[in-house]
N, C-alpha and C. Protein backbone atom coordinates (compact mmCIF):
# COMPACT_ATOMS: atom_id res chain seq x y z
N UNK A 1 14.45 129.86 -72.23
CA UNK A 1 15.35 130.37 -73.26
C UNK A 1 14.77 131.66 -73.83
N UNK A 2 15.61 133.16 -74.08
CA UNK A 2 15.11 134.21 -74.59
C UNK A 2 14.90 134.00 -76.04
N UNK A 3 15.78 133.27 -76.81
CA UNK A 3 15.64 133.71 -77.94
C UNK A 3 14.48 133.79 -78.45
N UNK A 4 13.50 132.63 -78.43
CA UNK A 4 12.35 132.80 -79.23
C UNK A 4 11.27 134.32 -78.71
N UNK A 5 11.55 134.84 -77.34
CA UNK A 5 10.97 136.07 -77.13
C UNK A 5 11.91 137.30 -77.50
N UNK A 6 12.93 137.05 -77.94
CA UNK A 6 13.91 138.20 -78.64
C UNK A 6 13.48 138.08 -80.14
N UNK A 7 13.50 136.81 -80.46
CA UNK A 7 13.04 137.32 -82.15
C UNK A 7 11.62 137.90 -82.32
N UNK A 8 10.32 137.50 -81.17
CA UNK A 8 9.48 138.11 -81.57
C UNK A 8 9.45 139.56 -81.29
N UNK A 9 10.05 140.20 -80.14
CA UNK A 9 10.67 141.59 -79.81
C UNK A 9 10.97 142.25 -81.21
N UNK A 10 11.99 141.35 -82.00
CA UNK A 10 12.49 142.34 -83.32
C UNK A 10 11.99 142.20 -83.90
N UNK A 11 10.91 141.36 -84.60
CA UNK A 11 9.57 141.33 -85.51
C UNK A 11 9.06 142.46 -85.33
N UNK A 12 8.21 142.73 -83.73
CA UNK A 12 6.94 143.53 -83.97
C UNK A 12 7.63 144.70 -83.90
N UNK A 13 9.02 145.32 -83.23
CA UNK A 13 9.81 146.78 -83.48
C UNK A 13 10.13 147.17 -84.30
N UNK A 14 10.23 146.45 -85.40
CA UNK A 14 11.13 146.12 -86.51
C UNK A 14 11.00 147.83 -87.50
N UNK A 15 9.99 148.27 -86.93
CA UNK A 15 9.56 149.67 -88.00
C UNK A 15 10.33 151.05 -87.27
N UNK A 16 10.15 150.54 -85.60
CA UNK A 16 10.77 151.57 -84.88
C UNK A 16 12.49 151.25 -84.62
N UNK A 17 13.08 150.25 -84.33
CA UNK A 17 14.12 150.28 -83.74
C UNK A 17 14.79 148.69 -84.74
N UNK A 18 16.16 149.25 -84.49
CA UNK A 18 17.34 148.11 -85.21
C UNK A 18 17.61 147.43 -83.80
N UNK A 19 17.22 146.02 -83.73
CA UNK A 19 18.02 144.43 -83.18
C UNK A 19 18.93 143.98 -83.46
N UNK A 20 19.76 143.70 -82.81
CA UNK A 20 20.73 143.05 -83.82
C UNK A 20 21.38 141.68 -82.42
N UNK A 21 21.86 140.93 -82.89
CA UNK A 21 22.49 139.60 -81.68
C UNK A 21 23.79 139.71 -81.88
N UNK A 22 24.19 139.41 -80.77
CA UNK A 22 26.24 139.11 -81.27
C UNK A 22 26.44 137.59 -80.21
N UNK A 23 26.99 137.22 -81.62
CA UNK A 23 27.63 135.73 -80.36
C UNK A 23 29.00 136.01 -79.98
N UNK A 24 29.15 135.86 -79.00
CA UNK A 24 30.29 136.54 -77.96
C UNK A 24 31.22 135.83 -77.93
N UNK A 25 30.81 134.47 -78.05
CA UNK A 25 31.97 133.45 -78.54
C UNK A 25 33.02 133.46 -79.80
N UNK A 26 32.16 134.02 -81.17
CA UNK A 26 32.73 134.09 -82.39
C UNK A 26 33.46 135.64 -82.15
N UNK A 27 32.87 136.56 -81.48
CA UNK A 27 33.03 137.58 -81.15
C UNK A 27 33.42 138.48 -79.85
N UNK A 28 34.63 137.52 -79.59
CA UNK A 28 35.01 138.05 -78.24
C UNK A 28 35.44 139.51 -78.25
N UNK A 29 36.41 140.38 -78.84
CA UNK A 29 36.88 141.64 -78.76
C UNK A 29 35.56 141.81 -78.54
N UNK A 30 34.21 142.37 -79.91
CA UNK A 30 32.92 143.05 -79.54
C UNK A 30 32.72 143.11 -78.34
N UNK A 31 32.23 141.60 -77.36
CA UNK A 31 31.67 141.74 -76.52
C UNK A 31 33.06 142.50 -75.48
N UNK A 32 33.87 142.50 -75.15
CA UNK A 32 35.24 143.19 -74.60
C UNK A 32 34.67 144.45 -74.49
N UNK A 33 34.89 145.23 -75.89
CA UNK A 33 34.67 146.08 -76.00
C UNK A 33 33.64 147.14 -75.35
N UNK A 34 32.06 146.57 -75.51
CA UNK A 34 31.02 146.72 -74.90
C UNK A 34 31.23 146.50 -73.58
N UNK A 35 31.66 145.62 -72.53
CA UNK A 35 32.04 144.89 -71.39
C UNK A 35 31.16 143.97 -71.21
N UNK A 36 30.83 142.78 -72.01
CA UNK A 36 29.46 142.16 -71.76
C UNK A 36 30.12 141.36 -71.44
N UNK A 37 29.65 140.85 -69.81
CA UNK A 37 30.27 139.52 -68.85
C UNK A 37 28.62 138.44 -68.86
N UNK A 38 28.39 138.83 -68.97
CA UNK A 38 27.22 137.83 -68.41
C UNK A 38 25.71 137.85 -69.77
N UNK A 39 25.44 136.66 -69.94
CA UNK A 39 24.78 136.18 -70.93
C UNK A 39 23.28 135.50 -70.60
N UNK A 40 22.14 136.30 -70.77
CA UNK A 40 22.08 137.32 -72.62
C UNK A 40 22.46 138.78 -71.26
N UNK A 41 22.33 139.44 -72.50
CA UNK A 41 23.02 141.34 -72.12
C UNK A 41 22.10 141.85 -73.45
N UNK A 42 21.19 142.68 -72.96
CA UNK A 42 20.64 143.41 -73.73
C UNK A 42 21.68 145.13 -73.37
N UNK A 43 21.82 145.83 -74.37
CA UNK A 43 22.46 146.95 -74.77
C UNK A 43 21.70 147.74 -75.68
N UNK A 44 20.99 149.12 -75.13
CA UNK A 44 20.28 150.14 -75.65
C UNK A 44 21.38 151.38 -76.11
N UNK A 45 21.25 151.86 -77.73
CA UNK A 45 22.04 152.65 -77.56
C UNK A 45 21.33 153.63 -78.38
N UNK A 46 21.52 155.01 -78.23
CA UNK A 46 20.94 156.48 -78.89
C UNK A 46 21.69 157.11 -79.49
N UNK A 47 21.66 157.34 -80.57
CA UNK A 47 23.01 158.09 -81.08
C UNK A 47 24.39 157.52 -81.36
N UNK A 48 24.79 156.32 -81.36
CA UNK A 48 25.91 155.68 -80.73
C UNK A 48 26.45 155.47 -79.80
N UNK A 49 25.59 155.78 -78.23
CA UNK A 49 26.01 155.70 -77.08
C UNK A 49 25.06 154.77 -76.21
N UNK A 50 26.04 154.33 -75.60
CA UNK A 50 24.70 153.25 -74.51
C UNK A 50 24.30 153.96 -73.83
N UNK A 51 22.73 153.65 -74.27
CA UNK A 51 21.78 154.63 -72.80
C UNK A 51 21.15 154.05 -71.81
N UNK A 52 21.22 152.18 -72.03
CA UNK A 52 20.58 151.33 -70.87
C UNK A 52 21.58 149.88 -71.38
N UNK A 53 21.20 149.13 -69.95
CA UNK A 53 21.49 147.87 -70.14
C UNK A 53 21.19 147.11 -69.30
N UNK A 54 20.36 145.87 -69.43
CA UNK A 54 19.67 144.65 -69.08
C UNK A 54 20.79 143.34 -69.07
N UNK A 55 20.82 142.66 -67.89
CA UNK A 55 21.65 141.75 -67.95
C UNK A 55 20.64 140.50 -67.70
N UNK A 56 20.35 139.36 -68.15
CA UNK A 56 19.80 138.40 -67.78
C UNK A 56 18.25 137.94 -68.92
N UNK A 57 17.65 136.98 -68.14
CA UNK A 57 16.46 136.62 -69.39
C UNK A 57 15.29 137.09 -69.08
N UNK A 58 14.67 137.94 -70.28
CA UNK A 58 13.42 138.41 -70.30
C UNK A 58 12.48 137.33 -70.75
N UNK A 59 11.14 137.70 -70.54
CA UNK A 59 10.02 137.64 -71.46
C UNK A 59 9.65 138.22 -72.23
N UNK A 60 8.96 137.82 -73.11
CA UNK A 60 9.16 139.24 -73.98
C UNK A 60 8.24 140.50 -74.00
N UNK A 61 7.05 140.79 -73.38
CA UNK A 61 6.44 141.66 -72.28
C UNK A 61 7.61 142.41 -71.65
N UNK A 62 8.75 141.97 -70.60
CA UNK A 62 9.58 142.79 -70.47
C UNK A 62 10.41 142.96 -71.30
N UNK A 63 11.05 142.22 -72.37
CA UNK A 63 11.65 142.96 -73.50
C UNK A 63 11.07 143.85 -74.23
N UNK A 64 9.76 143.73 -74.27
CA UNK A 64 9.15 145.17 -75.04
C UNK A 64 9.04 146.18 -74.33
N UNK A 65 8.59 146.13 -72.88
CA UNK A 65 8.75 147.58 -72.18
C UNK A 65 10.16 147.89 -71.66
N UNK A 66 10.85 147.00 -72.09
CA UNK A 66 12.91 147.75 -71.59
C UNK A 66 12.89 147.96 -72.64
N UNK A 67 12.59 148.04 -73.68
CA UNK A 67 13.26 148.53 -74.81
C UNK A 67 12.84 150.04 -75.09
N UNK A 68 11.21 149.84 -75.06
CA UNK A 68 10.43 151.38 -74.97
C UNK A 68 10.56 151.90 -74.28
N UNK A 69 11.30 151.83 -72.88
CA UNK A 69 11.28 152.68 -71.80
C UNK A 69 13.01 153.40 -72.19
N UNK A 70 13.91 152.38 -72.97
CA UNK A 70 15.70 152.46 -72.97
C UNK A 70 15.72 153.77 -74.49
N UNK A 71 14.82 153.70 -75.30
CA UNK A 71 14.98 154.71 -76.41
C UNK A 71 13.89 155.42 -76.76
């Protein structure tokens, strides 16, 4: 399961970069919108634009270097 390596991801970033989760269920348009088919979906964005995206479950070692490598 990612979550417990996603929350520690937004702990230790927490100074450099905004996390945020969407449940896709409560929030179907969002995820529409974005096109998120497949669960988890990490989404990097710069400026307001997506500049990467990760489909599937990390560790959180690779959630910390996709994230530093995506902004």
């Amino acid at each position: 399961m990612m979550a417990p390596a996603y929350e520690q991801a937004a702990q230790r970033l927490a100074s450099e970069v905004r996390i945020a989760k969407l449940n896709t269920e409560e929030e179907p348009d969002i995820a529409g919108r974005f096109g998120i088919r497949g669960i988890p979906t990490m989404i990097a964005f710069r400026g307001g634009h997506e500049v990467a995206r990760q489909s599937g479950a990390m560790d959180l070692p690779r959630i910390l270097s996709w994230i530093k490598a995506s902004v």
